[in-house]
Protein backbone atom coordinates (compact mmCIF):
# COMPACT_ATOMS: atom_id res chain seq x y z
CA UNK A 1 14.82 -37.02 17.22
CA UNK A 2 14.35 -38.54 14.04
CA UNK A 3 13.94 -36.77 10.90
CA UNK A 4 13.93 -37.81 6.88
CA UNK A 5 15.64 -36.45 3.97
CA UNK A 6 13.69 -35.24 0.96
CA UNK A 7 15.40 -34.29 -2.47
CA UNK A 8 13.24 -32.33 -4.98
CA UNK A 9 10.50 -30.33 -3.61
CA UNK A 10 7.38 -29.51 -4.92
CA UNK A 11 4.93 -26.73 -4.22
CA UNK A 12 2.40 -28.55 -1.64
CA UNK A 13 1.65 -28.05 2.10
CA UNK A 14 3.64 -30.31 4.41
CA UNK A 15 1.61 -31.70 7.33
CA UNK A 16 0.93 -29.81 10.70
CA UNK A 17 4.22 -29.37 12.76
CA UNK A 18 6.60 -29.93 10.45
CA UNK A 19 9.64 -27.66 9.57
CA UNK A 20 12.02 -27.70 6.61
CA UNK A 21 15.49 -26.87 7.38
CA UNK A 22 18.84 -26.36 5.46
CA UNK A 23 21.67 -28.76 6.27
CA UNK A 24 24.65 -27.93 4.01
CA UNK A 25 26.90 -28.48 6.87
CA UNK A 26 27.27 -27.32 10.16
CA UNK A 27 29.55 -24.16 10.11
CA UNK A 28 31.91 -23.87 12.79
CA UNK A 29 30.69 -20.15 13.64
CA UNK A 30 27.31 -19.31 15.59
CA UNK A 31 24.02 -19.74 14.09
CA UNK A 32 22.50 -17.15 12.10
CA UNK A 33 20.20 -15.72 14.53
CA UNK A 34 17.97 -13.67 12.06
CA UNK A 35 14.57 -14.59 11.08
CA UNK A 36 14.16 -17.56 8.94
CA UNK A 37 12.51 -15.50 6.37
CA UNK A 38 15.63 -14.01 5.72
CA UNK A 39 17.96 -16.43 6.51
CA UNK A 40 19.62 -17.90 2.85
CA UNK A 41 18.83 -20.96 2.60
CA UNK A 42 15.95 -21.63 4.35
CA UNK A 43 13.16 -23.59 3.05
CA UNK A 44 9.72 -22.46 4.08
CA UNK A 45 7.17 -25.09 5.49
CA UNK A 46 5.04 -24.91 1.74
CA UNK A 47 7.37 -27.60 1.03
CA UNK A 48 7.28 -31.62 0.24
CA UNK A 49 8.91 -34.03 -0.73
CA UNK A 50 8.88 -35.62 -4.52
CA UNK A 51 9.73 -39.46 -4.42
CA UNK A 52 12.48 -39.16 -6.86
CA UNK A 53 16.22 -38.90 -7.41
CA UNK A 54 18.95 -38.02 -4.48
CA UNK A 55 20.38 -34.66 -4.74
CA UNK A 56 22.63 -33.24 -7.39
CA UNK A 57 25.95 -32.25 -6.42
CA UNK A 58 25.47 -28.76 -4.79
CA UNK A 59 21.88 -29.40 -4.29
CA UNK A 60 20.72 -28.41 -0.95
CA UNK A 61 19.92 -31.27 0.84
CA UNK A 62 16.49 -30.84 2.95
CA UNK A 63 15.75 -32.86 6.50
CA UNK A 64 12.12 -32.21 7.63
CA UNK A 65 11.70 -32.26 11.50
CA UNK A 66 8.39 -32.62 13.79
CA UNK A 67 8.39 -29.72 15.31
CA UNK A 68 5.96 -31.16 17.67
CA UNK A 69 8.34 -33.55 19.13
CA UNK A 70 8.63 -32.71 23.23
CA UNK A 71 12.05 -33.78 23.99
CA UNK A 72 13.63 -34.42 27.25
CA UNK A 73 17.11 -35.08 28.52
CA UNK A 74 16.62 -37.07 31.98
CA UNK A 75 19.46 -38.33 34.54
CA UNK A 76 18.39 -40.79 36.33
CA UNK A 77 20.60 -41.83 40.13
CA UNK A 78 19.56 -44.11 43.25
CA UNK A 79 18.63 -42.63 46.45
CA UNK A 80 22.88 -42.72 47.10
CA UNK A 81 23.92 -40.32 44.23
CA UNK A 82 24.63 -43.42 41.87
CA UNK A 83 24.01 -42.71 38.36
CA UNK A 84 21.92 -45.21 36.39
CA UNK A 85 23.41 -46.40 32.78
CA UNK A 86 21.22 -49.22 31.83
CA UNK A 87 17.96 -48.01 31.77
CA UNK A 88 15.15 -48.63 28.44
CA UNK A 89 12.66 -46.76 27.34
CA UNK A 90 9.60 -49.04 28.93
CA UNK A 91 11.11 -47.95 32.06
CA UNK A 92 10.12 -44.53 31.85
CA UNK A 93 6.54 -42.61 32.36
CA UNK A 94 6.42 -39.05 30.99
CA UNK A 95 3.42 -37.37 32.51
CA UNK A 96 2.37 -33.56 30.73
CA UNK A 97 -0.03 -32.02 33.41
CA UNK A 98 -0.60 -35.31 34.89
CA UNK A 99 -1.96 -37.26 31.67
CA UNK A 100 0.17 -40.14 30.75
CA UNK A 101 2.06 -39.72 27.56
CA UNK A 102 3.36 -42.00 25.00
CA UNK A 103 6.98 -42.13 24.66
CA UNK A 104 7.94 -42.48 20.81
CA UNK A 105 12.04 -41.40 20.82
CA UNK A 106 14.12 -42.57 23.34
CA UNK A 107 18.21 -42.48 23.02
CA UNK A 108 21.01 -42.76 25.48
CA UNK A 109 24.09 -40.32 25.61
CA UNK A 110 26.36 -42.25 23.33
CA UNK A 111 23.34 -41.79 20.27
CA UNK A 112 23.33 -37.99 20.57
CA UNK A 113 25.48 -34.93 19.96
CA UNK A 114 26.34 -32.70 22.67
CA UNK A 115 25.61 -28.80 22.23
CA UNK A 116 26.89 -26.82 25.48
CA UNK A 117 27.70 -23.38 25.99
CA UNK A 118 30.04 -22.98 28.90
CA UNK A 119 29.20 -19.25 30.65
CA UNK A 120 32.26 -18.36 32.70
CA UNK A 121 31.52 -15.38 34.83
CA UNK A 122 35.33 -12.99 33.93
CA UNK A 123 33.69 -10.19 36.42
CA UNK A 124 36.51 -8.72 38.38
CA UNK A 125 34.58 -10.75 41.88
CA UNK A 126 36.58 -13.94 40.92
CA UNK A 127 39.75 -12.82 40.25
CA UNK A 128 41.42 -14.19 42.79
CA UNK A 129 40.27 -17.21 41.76
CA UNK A 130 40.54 -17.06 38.02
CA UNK A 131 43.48 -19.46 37.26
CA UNK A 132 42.27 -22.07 39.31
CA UNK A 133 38.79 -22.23 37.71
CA UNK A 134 40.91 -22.07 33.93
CA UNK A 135 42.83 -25.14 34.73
CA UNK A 136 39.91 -27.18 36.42
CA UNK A 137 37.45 -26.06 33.19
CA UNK A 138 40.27 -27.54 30.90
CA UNK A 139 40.42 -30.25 32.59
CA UNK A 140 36.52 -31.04 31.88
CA UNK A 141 36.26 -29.98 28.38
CA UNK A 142 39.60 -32.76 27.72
CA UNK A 143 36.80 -35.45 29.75
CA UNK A 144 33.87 -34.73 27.95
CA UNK A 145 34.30 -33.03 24.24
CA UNK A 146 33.61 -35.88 21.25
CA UNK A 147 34.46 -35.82 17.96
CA UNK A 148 30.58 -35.35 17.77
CA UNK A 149 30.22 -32.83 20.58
CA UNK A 150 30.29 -29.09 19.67
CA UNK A 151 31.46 -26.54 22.99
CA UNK A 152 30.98 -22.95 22.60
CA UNK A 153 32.63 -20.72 25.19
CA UNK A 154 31.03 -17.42 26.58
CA UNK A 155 32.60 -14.90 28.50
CA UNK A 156 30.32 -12.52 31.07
CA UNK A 157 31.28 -9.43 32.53
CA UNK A 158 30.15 -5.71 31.87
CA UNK A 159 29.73 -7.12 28.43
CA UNK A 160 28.97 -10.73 26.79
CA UNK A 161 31.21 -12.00 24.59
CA UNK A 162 31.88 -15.18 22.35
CA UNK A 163 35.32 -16.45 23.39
CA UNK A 164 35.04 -19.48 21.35
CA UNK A 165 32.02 -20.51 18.63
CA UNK A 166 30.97 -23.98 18.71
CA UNK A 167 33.44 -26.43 18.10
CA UNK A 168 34.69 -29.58 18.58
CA UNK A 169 38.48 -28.69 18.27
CA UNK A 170 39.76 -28.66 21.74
CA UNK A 171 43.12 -26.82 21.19
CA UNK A 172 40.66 -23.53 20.31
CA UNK A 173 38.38 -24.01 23.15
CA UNK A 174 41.47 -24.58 25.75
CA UNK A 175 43.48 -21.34 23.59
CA UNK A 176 40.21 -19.58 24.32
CA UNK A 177 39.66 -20.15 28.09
CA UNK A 178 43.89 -19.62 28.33
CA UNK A 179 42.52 -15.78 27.25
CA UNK A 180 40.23 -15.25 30.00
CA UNK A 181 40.69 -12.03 32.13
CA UNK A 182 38.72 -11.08 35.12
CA UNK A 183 37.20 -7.57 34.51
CA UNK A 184 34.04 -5.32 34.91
CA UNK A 185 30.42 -6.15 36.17
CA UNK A 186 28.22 -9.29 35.61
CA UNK A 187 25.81 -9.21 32.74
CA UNK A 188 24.74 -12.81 33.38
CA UNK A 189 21.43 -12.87 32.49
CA UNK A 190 21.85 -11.27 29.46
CA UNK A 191 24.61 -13.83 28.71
CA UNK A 192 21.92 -17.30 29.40
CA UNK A 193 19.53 -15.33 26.97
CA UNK A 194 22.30 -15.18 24.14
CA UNK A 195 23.30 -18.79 25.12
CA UNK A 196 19.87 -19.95 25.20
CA UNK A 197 19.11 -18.11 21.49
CA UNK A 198 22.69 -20.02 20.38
CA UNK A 199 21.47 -23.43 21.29
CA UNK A 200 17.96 -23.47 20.40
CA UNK A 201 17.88 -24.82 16.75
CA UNK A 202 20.72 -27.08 16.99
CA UNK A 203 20.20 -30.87 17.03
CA UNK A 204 21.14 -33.61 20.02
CA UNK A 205 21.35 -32.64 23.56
CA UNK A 206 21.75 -29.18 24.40
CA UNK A 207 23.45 -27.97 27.75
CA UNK A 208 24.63 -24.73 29.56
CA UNK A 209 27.18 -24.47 32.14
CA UNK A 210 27.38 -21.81 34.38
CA UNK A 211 30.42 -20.77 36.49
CA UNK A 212 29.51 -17.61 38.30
CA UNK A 213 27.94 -17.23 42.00
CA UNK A 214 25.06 -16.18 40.18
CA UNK A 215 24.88 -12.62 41.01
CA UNK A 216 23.93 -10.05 38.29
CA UNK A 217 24.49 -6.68 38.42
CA UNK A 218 23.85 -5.42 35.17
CA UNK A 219 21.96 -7.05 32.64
CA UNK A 220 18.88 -5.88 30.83
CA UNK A 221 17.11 -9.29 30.48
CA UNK A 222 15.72 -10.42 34.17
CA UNK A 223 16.46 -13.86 35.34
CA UNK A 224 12.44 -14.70 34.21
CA UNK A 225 13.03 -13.68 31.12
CA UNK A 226 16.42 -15.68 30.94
CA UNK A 227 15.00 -18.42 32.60
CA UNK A 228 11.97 -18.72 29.77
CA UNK A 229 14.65 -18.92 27.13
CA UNK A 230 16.25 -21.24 28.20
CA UNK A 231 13.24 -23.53 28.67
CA UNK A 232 12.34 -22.36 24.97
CA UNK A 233 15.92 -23.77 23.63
CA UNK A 234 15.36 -27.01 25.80
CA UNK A 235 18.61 -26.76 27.40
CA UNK A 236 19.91 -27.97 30.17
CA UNK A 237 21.09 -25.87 32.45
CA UNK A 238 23.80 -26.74 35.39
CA UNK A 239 25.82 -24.29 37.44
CA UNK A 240 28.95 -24.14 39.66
CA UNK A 241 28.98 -21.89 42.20
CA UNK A 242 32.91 -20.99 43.41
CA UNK A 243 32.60 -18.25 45.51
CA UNK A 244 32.26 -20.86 48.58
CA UNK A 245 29.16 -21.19 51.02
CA UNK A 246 30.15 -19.39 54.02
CA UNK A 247 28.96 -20.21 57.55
CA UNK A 248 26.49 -17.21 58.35
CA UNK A 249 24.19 -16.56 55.88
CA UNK A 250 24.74 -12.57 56.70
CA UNK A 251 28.05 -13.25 54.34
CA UNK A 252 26.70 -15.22 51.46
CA UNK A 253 24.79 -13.81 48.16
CA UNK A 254 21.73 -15.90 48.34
CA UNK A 255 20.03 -14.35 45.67
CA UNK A 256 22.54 -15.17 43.85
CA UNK A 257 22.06 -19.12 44.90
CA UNK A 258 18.54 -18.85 44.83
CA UNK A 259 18.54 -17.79 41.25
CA UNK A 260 21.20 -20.41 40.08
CA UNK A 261 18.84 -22.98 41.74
CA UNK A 262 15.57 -21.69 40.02
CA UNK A 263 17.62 -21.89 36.77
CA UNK A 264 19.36 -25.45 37.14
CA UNK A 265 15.90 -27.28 38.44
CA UNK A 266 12.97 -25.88 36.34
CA UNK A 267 15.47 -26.61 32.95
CA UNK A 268 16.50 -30.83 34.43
CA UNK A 269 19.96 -29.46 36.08
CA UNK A 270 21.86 -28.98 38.77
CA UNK A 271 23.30 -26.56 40.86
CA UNK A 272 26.93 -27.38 43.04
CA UNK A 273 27.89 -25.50 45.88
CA UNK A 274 31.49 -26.54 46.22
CA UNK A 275 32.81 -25.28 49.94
CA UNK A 276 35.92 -24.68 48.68
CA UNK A 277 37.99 -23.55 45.29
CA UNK A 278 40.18 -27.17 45.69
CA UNK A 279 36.17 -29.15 45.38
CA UNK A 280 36.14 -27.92 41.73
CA UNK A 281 37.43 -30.83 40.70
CA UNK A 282 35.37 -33.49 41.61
CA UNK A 283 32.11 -31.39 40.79
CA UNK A 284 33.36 -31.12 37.39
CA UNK A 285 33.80 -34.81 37.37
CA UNK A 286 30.45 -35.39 39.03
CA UNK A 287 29.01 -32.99 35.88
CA UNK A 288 31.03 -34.92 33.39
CA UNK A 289 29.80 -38.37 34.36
CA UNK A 290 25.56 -37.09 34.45
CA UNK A 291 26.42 -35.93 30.62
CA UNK A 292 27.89 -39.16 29.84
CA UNK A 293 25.14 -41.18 31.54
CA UNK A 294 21.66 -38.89 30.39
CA UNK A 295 18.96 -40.38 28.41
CA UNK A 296 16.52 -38.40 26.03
CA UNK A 297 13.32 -39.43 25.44
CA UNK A 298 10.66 -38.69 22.86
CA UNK A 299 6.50 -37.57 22.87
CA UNK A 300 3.88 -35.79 20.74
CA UNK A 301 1.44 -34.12 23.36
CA UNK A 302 -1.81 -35.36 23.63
CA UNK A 303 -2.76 -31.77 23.95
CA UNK A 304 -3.43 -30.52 20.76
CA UNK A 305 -3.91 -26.99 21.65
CA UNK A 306 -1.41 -24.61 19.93
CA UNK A 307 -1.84 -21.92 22.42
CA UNK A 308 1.83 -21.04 23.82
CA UNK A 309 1.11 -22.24 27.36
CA UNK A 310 3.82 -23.84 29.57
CA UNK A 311 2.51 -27.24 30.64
CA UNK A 312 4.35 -28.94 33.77
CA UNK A 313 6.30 -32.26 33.04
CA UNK A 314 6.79 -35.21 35.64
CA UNK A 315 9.15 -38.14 34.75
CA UNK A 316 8.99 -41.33 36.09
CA UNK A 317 11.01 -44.41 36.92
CA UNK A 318 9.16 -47.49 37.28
CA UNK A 319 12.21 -49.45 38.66
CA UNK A 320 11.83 -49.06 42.40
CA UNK A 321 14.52 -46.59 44.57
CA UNK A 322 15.68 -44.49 41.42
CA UNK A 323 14.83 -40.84 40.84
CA UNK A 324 14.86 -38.87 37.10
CA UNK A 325 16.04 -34.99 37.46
CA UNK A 326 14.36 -33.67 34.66
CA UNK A 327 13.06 -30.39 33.47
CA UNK A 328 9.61 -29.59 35.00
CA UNK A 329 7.78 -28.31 32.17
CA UNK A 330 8.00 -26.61 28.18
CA UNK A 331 6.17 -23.96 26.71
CA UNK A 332 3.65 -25.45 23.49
CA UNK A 333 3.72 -23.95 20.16
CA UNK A 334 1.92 -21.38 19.26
């Protein structure tokens, strides 16, 4: 996403669709999640920029962002599973509800920050399996987590809970998964909506990661409501389920799969249905390699309309045998 800095400001009308935001440093804690109105700090949009001097020392330095920009992080594989690394922007087509769109940002993993809020489901259903999933989690977070790369880690159960705020200190995040218990119900829902409300102004890729068999029992948000969130933050959204895929389907919780599914493909994810706790492994490794490999691309609608409505996204390759899992649509601005 590109952006600009502007120093002094002046009292003039910036152009349509674009914000003015604060960026004294990103604080190690969650984002403030109250109103920008009241939020210190915040610049409102009756803002520009005067061509002068760079800011004082304690000045608060100003980037302005289009907040027009429809971004979308894409993984591209062959028909085989292989994932693609050396793809360029001409060989992508973004299509918004089948019109063509021009595609004016594209980056590849290594050029943007990682966001990702790992949900770990601590109900008292996967005890039994609770030290296993610690140890294979760690083992991710050492694979993936840049000096770049903030991780925030969020427990579920009767209640949600911030284990860990963002960071990209891996002793805390490890400390905090080490103080996982398995206890109470499954608020899940409620926990991808707090997620989702975490991620959505922060800049670079943004990802969830969901270890849970998906079953809620609990929460007030429904998995719509969670699901629209999510899509609102532009995150990513991939899940593990560990409670196994049994034989019959008389045994197995397929709402629960269903609504990990609905979640992981309408956001550009992926849902893994590992048969067994000892498959954790690789699947965490298979996760670990898409976020290494993804691509995010870049385009201003051709829709003008500011009227809220979700409008259905279709990415594609124009290298032949490849296929781009990305998320199927964004709601506009309003």
């Amino acid at each position: 996403m590109r952006s600009r800095a502007t120093w002094s400001l002046v009292a003039c009308v910036l152009p349509l669709g674009v914000v003015a935001l604060s960026t004294g440093g990103e604080r190690g804690d969650l984002p403030d999640m109250r109103p920008p109105s009241e939020v210190s700090g915040f610049i409102p949009t009756l803002a520009c920029q005067k061509d002068s001097e760079p800011p004082k020392p304690g000045q608060t330095e100003i980037v302005e962002l289009r907040a027009d920009l429809v971004t979308i992080t894409v993984t591209v594989a062959s028909p085989g599973g292989k994932l693609i690394t050396d793809l360029e922007a001409q060989d992508f087509e973004i299509l918004e509800d089948g019109v063509l769109q021009l595609i004016t940002t594209f980056s590849s993993h290594s050029e943007m920050p990682l966001s990702l809020v790992l949900i770990f489901d601590g109900s008292l259903s996967i005890k039994s399996r609770l030290t296993f999933e610690k140890d294979t989690v760690s083992r991710f977070l050492r694979a993936i987590v840049r000096s770049q790369d903030k991780v925030a880690l969020l427990s579920v159960s009767t209640d949600v809970v911030w284990q860990q705020p963002f960071t990209a200190n891996l002793s805390q995040l490890l400390s905090a998964i080490d103080r996982l218990n398995a206890e109470g119900a499954t608020a899940l829902y409620d926990a991808i909506e707090t997620a989702a409300l975490a991620l959505n102004n922060r800049m670079g890729r943004r990802v969830m990661v969901i270890l849970s068999d998906g079953r809620d029992t609990i929460s007030r948000a429904s998995l719509s409501v969670a699901l629209k969130q999510a899509q609102e933050a532009d995150a990513v959204v991939y899940a593990i389920n560990t409670s196994g895929r049994p034989a019959s389907a008389n045994v197995r919780d397929l709402a629960g799969e269903r609504a990990l599914e609905r979640l992981c493909n309408q956001t550009g994810g992926e849902v893994f249905f590992p048969d067994k706790i000892e498959e954790l492994d690789p699947v965490f490794a298979r996760l670990a390699d898409q976020l290494r490999t993804q691509y995010v691309l870049g385009f201003t609608s051709s829709n003008e309309a500011r009227d809220g409505s979700y409008r259905h996204l279709t990415v594609r390759i124009k290298r032949p045998d490849m296929f781009a899992r990305a998320r199927e649509g964004y709601y506009a601005l309003k």
